[in-house]
C-alpha atoms as a PDB file:
ATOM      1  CA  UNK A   1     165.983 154.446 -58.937  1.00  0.00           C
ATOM      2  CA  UNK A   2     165.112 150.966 -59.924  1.00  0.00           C
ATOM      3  CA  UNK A   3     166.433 147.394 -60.800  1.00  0.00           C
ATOM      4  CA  UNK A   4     166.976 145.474 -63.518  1.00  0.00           C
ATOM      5  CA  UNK A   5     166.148 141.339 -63.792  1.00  0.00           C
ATOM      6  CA  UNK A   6     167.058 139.449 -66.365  1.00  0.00           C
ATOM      7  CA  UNK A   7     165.592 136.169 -67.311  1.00  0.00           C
ATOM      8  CA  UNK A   8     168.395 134.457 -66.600  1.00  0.00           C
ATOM      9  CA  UNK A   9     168.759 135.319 -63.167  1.00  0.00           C
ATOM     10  CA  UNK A  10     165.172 134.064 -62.729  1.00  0.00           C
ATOM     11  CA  UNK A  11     165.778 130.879 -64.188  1.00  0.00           C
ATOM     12  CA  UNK A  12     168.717 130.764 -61.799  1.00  0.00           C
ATOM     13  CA  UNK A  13     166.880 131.831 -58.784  1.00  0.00           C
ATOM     14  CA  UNK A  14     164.049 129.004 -60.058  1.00  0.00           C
ATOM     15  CA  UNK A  15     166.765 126.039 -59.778  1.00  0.00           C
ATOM     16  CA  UNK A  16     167.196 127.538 -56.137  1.00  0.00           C
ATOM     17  CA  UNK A  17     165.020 128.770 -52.924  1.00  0.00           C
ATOM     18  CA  UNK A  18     165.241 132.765 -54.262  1.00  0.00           C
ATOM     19  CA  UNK A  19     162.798 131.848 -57.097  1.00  0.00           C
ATOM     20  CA  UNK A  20     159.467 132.782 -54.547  1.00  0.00           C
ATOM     21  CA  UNK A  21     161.475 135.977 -53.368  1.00  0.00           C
ATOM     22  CA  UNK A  22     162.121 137.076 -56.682  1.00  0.00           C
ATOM     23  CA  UNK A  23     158.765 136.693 -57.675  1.00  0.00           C
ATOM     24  CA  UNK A  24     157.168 138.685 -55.041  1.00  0.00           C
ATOM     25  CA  UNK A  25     159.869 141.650 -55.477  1.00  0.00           C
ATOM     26  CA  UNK A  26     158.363 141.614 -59.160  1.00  0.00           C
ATOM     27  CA  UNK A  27     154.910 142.153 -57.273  1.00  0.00           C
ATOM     28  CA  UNK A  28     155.714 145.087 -54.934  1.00  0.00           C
ATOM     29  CA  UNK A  29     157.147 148.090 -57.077  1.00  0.00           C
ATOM     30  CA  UNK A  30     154.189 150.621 -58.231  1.00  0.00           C
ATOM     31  CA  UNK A  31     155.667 150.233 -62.040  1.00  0.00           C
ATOM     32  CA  UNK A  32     157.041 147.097 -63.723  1.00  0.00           C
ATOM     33  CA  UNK A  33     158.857 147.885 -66.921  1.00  0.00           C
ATOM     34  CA  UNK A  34     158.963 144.945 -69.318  1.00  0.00           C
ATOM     35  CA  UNK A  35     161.156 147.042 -71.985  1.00  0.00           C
ATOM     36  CA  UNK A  36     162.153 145.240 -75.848  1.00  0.00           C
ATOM     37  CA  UNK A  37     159.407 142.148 -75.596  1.00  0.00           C
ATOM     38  CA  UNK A  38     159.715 140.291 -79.033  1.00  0.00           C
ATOM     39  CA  UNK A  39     163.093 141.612 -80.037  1.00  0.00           C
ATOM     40  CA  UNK A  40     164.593 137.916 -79.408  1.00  0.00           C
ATOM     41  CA  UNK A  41     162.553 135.158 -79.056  1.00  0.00           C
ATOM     42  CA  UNK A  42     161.511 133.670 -75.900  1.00  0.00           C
ATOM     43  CA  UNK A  43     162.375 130.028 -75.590  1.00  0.00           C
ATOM     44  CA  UNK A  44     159.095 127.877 -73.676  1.00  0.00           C
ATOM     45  CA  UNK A  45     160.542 128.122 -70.077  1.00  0.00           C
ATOM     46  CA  UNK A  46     161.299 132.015 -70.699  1.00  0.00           C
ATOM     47  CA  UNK A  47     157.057 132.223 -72.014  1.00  0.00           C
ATOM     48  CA  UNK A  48     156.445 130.433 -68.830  1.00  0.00           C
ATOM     49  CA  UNK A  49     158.262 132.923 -66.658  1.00  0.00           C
ATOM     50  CA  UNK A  50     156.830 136.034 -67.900  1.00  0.00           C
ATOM     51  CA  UNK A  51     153.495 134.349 -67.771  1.00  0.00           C
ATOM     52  CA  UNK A  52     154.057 133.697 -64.085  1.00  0.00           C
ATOM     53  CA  UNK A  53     155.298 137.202 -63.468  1.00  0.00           C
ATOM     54  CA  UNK A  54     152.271 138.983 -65.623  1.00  0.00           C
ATOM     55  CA  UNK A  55     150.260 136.742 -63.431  1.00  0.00           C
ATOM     56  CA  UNK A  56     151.563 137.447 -60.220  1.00  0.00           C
ATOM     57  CA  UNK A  57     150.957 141.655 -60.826  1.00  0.00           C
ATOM     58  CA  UNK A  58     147.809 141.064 -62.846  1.00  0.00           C
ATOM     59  CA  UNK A  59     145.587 143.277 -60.951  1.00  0.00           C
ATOM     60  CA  UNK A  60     148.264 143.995 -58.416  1.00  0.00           C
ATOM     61  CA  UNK A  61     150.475 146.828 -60.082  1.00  0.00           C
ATOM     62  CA  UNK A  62     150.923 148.886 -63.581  1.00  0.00           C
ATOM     63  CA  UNK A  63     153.077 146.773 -66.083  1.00  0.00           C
ATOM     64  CA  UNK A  64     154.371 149.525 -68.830  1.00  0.00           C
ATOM     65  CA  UNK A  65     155.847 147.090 -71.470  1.00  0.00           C
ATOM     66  CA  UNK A  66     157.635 148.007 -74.804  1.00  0.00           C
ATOM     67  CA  UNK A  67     157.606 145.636 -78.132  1.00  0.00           C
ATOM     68  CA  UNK A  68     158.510 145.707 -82.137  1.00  0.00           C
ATOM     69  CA  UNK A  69     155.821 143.234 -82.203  1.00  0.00           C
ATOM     70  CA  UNK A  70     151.934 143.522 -82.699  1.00  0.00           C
ATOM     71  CA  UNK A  71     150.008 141.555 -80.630  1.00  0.00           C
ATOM     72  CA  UNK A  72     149.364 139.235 -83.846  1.00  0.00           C
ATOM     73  CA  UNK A  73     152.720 137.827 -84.041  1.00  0.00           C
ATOM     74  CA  UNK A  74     153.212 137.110 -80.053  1.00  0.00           C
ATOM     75  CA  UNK A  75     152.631 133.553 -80.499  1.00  0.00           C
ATOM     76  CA  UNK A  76     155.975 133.370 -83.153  1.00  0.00           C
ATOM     77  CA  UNK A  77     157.648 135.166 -80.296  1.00  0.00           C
ATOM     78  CA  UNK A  78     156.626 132.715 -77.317  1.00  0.00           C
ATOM     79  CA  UNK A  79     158.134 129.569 -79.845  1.00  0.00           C
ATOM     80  CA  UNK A  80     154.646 129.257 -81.323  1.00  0.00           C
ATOM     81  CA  UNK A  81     153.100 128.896 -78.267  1.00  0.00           C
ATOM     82  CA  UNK A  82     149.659 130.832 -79.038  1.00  0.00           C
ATOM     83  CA  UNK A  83     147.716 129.643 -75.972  1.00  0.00           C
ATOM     84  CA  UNK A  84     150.477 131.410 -73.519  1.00  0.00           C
ATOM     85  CA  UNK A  85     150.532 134.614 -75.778  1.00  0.00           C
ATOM     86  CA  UNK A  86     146.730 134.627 -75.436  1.00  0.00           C
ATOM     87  CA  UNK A  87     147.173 134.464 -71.731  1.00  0.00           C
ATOM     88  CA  UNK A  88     149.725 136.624 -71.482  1.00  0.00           C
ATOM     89  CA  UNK A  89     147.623 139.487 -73.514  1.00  0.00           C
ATOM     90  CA  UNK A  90     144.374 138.948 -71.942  1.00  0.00           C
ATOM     91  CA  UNK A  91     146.093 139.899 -68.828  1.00  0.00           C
ATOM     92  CA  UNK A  92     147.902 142.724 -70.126  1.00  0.00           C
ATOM     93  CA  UNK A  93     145.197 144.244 -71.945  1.00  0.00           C
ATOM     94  CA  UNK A  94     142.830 143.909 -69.054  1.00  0.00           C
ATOM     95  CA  UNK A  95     141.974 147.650 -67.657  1.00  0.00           C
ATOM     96  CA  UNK A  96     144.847 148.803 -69.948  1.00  0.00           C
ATOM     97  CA  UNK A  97     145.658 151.786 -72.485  1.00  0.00           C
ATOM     98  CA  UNK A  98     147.766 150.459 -75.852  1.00  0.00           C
ATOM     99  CA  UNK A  99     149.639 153.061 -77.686  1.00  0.00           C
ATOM    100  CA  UNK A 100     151.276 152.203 -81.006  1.00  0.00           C
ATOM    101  CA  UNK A 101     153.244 154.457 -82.167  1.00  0.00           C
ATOM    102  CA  UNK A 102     154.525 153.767 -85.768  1.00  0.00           C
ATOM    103  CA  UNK A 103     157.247 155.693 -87.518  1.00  0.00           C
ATOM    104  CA  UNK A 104     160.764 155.586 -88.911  1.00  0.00           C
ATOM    105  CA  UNK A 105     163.384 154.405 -86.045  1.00  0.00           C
ATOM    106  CA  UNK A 106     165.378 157.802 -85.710  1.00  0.00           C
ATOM    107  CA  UNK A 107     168.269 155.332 -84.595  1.00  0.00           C
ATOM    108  CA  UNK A 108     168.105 153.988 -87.868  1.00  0.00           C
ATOM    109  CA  UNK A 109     167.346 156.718 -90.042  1.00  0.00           C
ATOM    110  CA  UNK A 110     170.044 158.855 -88.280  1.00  0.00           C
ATOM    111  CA  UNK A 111     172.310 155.981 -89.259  1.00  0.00           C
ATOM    112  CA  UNK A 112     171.282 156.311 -92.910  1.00  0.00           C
ATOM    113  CA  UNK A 113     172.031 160.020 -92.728  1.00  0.00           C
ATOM    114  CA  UNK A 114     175.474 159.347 -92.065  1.00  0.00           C
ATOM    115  CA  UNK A 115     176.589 156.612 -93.578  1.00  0.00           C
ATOM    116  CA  UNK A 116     176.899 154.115 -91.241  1.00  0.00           C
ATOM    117  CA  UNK A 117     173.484 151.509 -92.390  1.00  0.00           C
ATOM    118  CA  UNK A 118     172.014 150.406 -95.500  1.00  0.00           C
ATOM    119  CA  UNK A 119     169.008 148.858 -93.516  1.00  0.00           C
ATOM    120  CA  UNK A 120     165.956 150.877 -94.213  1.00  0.00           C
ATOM    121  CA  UNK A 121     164.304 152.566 -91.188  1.00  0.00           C
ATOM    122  CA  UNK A 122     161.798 149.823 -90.051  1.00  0.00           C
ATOM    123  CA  UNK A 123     158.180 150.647 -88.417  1.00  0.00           C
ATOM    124  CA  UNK A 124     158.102 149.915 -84.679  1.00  0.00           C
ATOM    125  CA  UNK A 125     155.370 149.553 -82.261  1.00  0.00           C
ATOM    126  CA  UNK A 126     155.493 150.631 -78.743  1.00  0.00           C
ATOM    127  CA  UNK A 127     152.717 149.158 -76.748  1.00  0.00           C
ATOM    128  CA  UNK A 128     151.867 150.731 -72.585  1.00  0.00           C
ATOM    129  CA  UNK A 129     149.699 148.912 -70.414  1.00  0.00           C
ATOM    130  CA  UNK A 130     147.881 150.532 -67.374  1.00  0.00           C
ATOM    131  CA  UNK A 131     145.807 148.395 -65.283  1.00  0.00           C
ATOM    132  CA  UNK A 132     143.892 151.554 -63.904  1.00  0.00           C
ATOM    133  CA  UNK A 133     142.400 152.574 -66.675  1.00  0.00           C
ATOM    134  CA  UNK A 134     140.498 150.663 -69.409  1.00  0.00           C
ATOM    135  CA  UNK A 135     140.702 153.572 -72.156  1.00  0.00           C
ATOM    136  CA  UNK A 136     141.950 153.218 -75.577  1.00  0.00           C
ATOM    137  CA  UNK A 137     143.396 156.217 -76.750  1.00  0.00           C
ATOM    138  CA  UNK A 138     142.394 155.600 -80.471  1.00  0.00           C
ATOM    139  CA  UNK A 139     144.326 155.092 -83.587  1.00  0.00           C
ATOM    140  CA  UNK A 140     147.857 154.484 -84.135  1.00  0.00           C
ATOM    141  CA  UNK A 141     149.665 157.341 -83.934  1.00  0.00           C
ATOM    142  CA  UNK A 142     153.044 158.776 -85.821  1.00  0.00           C
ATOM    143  CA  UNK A 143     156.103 159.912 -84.265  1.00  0.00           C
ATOM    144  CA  UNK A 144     155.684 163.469 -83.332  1.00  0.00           C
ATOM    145  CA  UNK A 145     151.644 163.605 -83.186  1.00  0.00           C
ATOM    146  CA  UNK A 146     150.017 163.727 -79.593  1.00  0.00           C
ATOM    147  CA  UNK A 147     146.660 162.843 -78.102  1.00  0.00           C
ATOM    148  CA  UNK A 148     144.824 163.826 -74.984  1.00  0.00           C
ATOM    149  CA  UNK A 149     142.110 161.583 -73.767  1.00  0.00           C
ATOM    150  CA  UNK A 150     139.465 164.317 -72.116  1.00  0.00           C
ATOM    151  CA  UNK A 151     137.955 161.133 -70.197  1.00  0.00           C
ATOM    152  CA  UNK A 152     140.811 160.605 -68.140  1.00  0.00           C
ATOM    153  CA  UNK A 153     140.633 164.221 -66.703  1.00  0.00           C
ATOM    154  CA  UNK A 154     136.669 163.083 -65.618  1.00  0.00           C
END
């Protein structure tokens, strides 16, 4: 149903003459997932890449994009970098619905249950972006609790 791109490839495709086609494949599907943002670190030429790709769909397509990181700690995640966080946001959030969802991990907490990890179930964040709506849906909400935005139904 889809593809999958790693960074690599596009760094590999940017030391050759695929870089520009790559980039304009990113541009053409109706949904762009950008799924685990913040769970490693992105090194300055990886920031620059997903800035270049948020930039080239910025207005142009729906970019649904997971993370285990609020927004306030995206600069540690981009090497420090808080100017291309900022950028990187400020598109994302632009005509966009956020919704965290904070909770146990079940992957980790099922893990507990049997045995297998001493790590306590951490809080995560799950953040969607849709450029065709500028709604917020409200406050955080916890695992199992659902929302209905009446407005979008206007």
């Amino acid at each position: 149903m889809g593809w999958k791109l790693t960074f690599e490839a596009l760094l590999e495709a940017r030391e050759s003459s695929t870089f520009s086609r790559r980039l304009l494949a990113l541009t053409r599907p109706i949904l762009l997932i950008l799924d685990g943002v913040g769970f490693l670190p992105f090194d300055a030429e990886q920031a620059t890449l997903l800035f270049e790709v948020v930039g080239r769909r910025y207005q142009h397509g729906s970019i649904m994009l997971t993370s285990i990181k609020s927004f306030a700690e995206w600069a540690e995640v981009f090497s420090g970098d808080g100017v291309i966080a900022t950028a990187i946001i400020d598109r994302l959030l632009h005509h966009s619905h956020v919704i965290n969802i904070r909770g146990e991990s079940d992957r980790l907490r099922n893990g507990q249950k049997a045995g297998l990890t001493a790590l306590p179930a951490s809080r995560c964040a799950v953040s969607t972006f849709d450029r065709h709506r500028g709604v917020n849906l409200g406050p955080s909400l916890t695992r199992g609790e659902r929302t209905h935005d009446d407005r979008r139904d206007q």
